[in-house]
PDB file of N, CA and C in Angstrom:
ATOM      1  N   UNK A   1      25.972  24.194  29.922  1.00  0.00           N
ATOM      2  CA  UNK A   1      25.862  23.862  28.506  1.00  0.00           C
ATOM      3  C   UNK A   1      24.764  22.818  28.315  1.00  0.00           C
ATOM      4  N   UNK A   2      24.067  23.130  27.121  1.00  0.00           N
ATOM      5  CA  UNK A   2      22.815  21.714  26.973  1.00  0.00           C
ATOM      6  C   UNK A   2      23.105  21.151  25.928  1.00  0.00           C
ATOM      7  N   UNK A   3      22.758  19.816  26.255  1.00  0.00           N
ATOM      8  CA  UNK A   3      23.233  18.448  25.407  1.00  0.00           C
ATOM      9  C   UNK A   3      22.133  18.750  24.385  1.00  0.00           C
ATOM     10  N   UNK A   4      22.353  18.623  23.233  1.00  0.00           N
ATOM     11  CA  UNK A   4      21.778  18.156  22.070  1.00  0.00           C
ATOM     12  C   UNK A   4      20.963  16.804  22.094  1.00  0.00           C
ATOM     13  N   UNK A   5      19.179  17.223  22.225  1.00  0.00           N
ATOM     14  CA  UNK A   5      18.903  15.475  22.335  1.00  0.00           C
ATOM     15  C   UNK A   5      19.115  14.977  20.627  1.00  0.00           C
ATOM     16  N   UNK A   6      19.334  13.431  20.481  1.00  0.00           N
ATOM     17  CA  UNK A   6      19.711  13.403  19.101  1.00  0.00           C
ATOM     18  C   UNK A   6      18.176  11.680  19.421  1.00  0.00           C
ATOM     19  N   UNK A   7      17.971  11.144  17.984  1.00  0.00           N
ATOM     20  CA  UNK A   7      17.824  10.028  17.736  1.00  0.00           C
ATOM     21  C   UNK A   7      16.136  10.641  17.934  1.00  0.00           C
ATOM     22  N   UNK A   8      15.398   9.313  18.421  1.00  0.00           N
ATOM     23  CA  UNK A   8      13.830   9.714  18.431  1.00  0.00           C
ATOM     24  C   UNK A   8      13.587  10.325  19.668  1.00  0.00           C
ATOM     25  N   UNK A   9      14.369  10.650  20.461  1.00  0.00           N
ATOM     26  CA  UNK A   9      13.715  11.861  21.239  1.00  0.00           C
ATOM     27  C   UNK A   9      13.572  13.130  20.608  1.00  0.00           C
ATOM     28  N   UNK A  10      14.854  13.456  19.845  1.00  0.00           N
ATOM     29  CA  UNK A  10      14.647  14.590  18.831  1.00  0.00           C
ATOM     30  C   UNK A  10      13.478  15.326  18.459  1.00  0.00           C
ATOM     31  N   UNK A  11      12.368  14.188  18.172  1.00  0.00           N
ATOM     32  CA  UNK A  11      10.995  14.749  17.643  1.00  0.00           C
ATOM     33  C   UNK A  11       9.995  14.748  19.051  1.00  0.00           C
ATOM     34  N   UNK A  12      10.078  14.548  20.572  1.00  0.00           N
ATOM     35  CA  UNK A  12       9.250  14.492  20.854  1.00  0.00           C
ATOM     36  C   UNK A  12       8.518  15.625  21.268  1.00  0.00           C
ATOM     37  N   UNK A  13       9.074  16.887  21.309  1.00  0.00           N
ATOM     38  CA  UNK A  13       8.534  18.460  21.204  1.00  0.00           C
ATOM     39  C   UNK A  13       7.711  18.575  20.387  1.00  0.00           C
ATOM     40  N   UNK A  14       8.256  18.159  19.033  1.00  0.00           N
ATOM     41  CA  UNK A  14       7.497  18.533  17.803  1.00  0.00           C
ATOM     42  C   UNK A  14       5.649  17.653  17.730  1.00  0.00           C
ATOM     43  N   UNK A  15       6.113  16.586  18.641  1.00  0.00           N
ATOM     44  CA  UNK A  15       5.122  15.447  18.332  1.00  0.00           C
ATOM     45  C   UNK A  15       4.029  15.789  19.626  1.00  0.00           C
ATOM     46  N   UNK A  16       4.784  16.705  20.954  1.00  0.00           N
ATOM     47  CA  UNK A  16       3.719  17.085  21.887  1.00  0.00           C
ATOM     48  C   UNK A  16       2.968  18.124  21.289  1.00  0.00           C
ATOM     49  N   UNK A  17       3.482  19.171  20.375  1.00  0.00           N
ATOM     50  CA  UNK A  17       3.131  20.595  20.355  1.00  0.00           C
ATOM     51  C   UNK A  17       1.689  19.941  19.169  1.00  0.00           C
ATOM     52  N   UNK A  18       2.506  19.028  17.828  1.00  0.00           N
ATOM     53  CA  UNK A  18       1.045  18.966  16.989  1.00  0.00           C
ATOM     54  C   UNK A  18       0.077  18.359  17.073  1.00  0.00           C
ATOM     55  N   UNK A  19       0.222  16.888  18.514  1.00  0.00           N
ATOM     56  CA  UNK A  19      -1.010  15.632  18.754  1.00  0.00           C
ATOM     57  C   UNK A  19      -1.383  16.602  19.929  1.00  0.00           C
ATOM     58  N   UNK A  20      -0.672  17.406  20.931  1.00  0.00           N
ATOM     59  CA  UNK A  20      -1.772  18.373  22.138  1.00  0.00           C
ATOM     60  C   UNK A  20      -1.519  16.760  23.330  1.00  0.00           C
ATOM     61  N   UNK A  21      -0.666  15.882  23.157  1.00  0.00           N
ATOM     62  CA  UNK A  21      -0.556  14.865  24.244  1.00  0.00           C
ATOM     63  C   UNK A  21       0.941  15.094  24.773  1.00  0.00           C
ATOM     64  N   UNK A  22       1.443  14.819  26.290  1.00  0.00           N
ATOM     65  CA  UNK A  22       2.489  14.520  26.670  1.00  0.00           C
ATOM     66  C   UNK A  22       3.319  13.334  25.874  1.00  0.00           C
ATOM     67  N   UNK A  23       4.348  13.003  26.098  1.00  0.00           N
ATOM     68  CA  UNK A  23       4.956  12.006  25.837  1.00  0.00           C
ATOM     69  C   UNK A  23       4.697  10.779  26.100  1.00  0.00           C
ATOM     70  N   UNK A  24       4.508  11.204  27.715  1.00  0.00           N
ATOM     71  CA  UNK A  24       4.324   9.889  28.796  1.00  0.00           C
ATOM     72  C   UNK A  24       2.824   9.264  27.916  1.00  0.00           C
ATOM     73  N   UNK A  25       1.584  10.196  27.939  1.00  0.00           N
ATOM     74  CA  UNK A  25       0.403   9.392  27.748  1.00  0.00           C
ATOM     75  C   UNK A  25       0.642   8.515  26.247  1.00  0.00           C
ATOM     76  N   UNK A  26       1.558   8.933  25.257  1.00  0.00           N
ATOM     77  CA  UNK A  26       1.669   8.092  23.968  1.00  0.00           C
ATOM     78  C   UNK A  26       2.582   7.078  24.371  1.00  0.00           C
ATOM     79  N   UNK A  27       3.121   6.943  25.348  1.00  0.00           N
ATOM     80  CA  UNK A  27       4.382   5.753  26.099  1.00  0.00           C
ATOM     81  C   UNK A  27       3.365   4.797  26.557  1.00  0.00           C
ATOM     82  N   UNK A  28       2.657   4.995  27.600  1.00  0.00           N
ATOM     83  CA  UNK A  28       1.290   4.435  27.874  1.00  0.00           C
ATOM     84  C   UNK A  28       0.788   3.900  27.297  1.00  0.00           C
ATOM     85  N   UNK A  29      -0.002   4.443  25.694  1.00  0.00           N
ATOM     86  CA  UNK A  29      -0.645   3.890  25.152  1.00  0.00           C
ATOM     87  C   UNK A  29      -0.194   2.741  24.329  1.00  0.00           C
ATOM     88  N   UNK A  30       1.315   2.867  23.638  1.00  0.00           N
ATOM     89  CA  UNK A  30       1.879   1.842  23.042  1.00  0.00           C
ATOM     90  C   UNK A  30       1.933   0.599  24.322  1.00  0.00           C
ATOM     91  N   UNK A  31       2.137   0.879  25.675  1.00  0.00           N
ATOM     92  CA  UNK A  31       2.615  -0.092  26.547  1.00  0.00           C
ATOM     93  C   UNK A  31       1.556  -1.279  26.642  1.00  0.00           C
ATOM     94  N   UNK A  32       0.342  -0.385  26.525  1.00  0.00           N
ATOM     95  CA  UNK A  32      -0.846  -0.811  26.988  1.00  0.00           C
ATOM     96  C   UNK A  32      -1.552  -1.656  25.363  1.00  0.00           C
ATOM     97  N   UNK A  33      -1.006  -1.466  24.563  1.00  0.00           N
ATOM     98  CA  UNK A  33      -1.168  -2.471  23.488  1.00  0.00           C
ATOM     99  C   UNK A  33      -0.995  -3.587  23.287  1.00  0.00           C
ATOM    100  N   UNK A  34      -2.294  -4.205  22.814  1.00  0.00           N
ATOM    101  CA  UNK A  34      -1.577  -6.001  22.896  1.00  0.00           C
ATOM    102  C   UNK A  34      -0.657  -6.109  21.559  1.00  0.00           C
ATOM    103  N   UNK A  35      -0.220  -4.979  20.680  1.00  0.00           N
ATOM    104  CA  UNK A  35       0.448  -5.092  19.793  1.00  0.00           C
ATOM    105  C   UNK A  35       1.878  -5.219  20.154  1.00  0.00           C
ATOM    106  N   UNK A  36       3.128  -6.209  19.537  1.00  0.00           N
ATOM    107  CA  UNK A  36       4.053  -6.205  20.256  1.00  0.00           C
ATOM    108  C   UNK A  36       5.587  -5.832  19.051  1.00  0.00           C
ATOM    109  N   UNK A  37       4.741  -6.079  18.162  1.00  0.00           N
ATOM    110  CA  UNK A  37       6.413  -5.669  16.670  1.00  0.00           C
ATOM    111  C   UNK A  37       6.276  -3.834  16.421  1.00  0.00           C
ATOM    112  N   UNK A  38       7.455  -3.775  15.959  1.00  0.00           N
ATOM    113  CA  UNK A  38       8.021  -2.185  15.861  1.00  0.00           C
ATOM    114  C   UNK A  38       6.530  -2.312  14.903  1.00  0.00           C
ATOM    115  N   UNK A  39       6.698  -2.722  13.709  1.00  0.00           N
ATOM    116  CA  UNK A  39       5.778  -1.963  12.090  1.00  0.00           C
ATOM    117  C   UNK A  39       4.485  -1.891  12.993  1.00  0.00           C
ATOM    118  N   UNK A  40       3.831  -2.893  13.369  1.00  0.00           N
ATOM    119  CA  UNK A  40       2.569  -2.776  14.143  1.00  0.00           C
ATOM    120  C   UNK A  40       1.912  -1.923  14.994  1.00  0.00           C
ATOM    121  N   UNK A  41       2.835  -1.563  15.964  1.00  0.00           N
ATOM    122  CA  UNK A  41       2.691  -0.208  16.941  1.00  0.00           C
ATOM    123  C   UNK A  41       2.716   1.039  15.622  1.00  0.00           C
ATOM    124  N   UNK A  42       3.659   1.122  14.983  1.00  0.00           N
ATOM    125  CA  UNK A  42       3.922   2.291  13.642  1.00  0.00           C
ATOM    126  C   UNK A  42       2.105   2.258  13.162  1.00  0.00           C
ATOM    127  N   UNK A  43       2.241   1.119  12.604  1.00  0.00           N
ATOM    128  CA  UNK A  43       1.182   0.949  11.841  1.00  0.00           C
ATOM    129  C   UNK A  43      -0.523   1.266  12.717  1.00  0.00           C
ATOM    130  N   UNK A  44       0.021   1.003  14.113  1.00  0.00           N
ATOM    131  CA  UNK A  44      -1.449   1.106  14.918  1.00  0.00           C
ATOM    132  C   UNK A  44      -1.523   2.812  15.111  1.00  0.00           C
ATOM    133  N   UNK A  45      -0.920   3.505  15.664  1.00  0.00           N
ATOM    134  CA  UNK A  45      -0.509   4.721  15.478  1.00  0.00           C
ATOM    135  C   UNK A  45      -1.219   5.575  14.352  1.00  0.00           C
ATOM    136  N   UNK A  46      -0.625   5.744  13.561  1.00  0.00           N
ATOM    137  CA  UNK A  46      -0.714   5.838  12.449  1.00  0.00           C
ATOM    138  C   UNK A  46      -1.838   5.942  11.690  1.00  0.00           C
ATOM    139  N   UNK A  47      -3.321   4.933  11.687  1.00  0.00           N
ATOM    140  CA  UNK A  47      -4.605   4.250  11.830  1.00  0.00           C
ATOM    141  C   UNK A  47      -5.072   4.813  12.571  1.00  0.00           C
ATOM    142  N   UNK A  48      -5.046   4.652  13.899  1.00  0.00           N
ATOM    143  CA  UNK A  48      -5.965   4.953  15.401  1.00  0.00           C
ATOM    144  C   UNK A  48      -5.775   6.485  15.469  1.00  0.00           C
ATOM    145  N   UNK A  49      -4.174   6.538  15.359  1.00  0.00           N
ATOM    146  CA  UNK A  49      -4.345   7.989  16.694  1.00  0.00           C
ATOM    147  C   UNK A  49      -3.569   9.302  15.038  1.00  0.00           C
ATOM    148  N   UNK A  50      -3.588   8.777  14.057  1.00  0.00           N
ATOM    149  CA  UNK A  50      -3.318  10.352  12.823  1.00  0.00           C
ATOM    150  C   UNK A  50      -2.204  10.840  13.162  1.00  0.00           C
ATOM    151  N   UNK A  51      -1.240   9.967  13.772  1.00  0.00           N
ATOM    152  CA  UNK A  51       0.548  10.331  13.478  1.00  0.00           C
ATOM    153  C   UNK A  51       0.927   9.889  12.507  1.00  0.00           C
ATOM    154  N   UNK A  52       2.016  11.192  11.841  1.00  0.00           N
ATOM    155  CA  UNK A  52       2.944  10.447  10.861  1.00  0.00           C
ATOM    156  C   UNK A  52       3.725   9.425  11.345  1.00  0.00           C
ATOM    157  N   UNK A  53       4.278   8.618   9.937  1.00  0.00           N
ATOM    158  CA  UNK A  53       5.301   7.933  10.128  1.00  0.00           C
ATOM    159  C   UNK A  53       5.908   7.887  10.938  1.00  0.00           C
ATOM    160  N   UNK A  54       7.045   9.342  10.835  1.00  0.00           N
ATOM    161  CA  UNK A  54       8.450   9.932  11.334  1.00  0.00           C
ATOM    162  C   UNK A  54       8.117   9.651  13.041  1.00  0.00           C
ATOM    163  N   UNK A  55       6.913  10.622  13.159  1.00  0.00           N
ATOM    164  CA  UNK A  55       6.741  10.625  14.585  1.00  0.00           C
ATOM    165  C   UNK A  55       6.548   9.484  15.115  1.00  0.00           C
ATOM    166  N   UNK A  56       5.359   8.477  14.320  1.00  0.00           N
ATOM    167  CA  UNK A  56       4.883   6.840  15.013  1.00  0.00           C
ATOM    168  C   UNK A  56       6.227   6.223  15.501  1.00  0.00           C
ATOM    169  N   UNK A  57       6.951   6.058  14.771  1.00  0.00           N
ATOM    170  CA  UNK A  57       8.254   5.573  14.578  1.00  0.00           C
ATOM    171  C   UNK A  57       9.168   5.942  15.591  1.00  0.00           C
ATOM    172  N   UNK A  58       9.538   7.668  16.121  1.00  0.00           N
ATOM    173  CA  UNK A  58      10.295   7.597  16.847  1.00  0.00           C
ATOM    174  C   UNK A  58       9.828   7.035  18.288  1.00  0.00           C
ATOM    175  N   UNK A  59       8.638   7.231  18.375  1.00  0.00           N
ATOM    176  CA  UNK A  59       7.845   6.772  19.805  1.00  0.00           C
ATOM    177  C   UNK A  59       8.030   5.457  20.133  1.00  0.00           C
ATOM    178  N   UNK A  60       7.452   4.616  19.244  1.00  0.00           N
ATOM    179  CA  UNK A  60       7.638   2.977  19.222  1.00  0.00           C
ATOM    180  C   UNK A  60       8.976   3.151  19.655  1.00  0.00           C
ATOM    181  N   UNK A  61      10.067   3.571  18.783  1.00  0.00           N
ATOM    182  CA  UNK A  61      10.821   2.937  18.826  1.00  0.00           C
ATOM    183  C   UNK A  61      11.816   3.508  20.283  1.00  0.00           C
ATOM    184  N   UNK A  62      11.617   4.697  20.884  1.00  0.00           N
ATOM    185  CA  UNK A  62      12.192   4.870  21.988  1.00  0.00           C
ATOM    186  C   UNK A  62      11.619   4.285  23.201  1.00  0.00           C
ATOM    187  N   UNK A  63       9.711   3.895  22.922  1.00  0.00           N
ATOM    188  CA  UNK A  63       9.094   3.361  24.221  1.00  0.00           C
ATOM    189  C   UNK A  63       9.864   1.600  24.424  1.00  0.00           C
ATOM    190  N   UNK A  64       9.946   1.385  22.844  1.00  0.00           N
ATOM    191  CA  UNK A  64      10.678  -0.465  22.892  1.00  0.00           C
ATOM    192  C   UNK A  64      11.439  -0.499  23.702  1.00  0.00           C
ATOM    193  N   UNK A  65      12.264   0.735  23.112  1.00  0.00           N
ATOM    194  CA  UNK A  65      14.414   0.727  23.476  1.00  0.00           C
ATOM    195  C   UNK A  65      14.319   0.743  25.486  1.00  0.00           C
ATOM    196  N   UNK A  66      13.279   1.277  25.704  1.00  0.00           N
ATOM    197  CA  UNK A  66      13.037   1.538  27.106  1.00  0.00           C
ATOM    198  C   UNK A  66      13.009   0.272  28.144  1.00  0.00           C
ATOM    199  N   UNK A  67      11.620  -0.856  26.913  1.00  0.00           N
ATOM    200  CA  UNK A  67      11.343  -1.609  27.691  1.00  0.00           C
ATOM    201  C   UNK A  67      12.424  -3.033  27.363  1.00  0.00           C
ATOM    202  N   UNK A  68      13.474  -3.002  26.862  1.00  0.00           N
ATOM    203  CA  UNK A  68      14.309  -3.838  26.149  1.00  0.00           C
ATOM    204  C   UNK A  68      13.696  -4.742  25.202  1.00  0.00           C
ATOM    205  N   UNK A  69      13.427  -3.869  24.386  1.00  0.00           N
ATOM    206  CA  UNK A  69      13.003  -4.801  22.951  1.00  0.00           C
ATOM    207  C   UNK A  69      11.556  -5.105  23.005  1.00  0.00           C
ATOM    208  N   UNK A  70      11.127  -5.141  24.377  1.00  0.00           N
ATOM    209  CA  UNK A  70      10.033  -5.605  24.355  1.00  0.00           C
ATOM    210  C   UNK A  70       9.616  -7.429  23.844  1.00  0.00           C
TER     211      UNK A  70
END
């Protein structure tokens, strides 16, 4: 039986298939930012690399949850 992913992994299919990047390299790139607040990474995203919201958002916010808060 397969688990239902729920929360911001949810979108990260959707977010490989329309940016053409893995997951890992947008994990990377937030890591590798001297930016360090949720809106900021959203907001750098967003600016730099032509993700929506929805998507900026779930990334930040699952790469944070990863690194504890960051």
């Amino acid at each position: 039986m397969t688990d239902t992913v729920k929360g911001p992994a949810s979108y990260f299919p959707s977010i490989e298939k329309k940016y053409g990047r893995p997951i890992a390299e947008w994990k990377d790139l937030i890591r590798s930012s001297p930016l360090t607040k949720h809106m900021e990474l959203v907001n750098w995203l967003k600016a730099e690399h032509g993700l929506g919201h929805g998507h900026a958002n779930a990334l930040v916010a699952h790469t944070l949850a990863e690194a504890g808060g960051k």
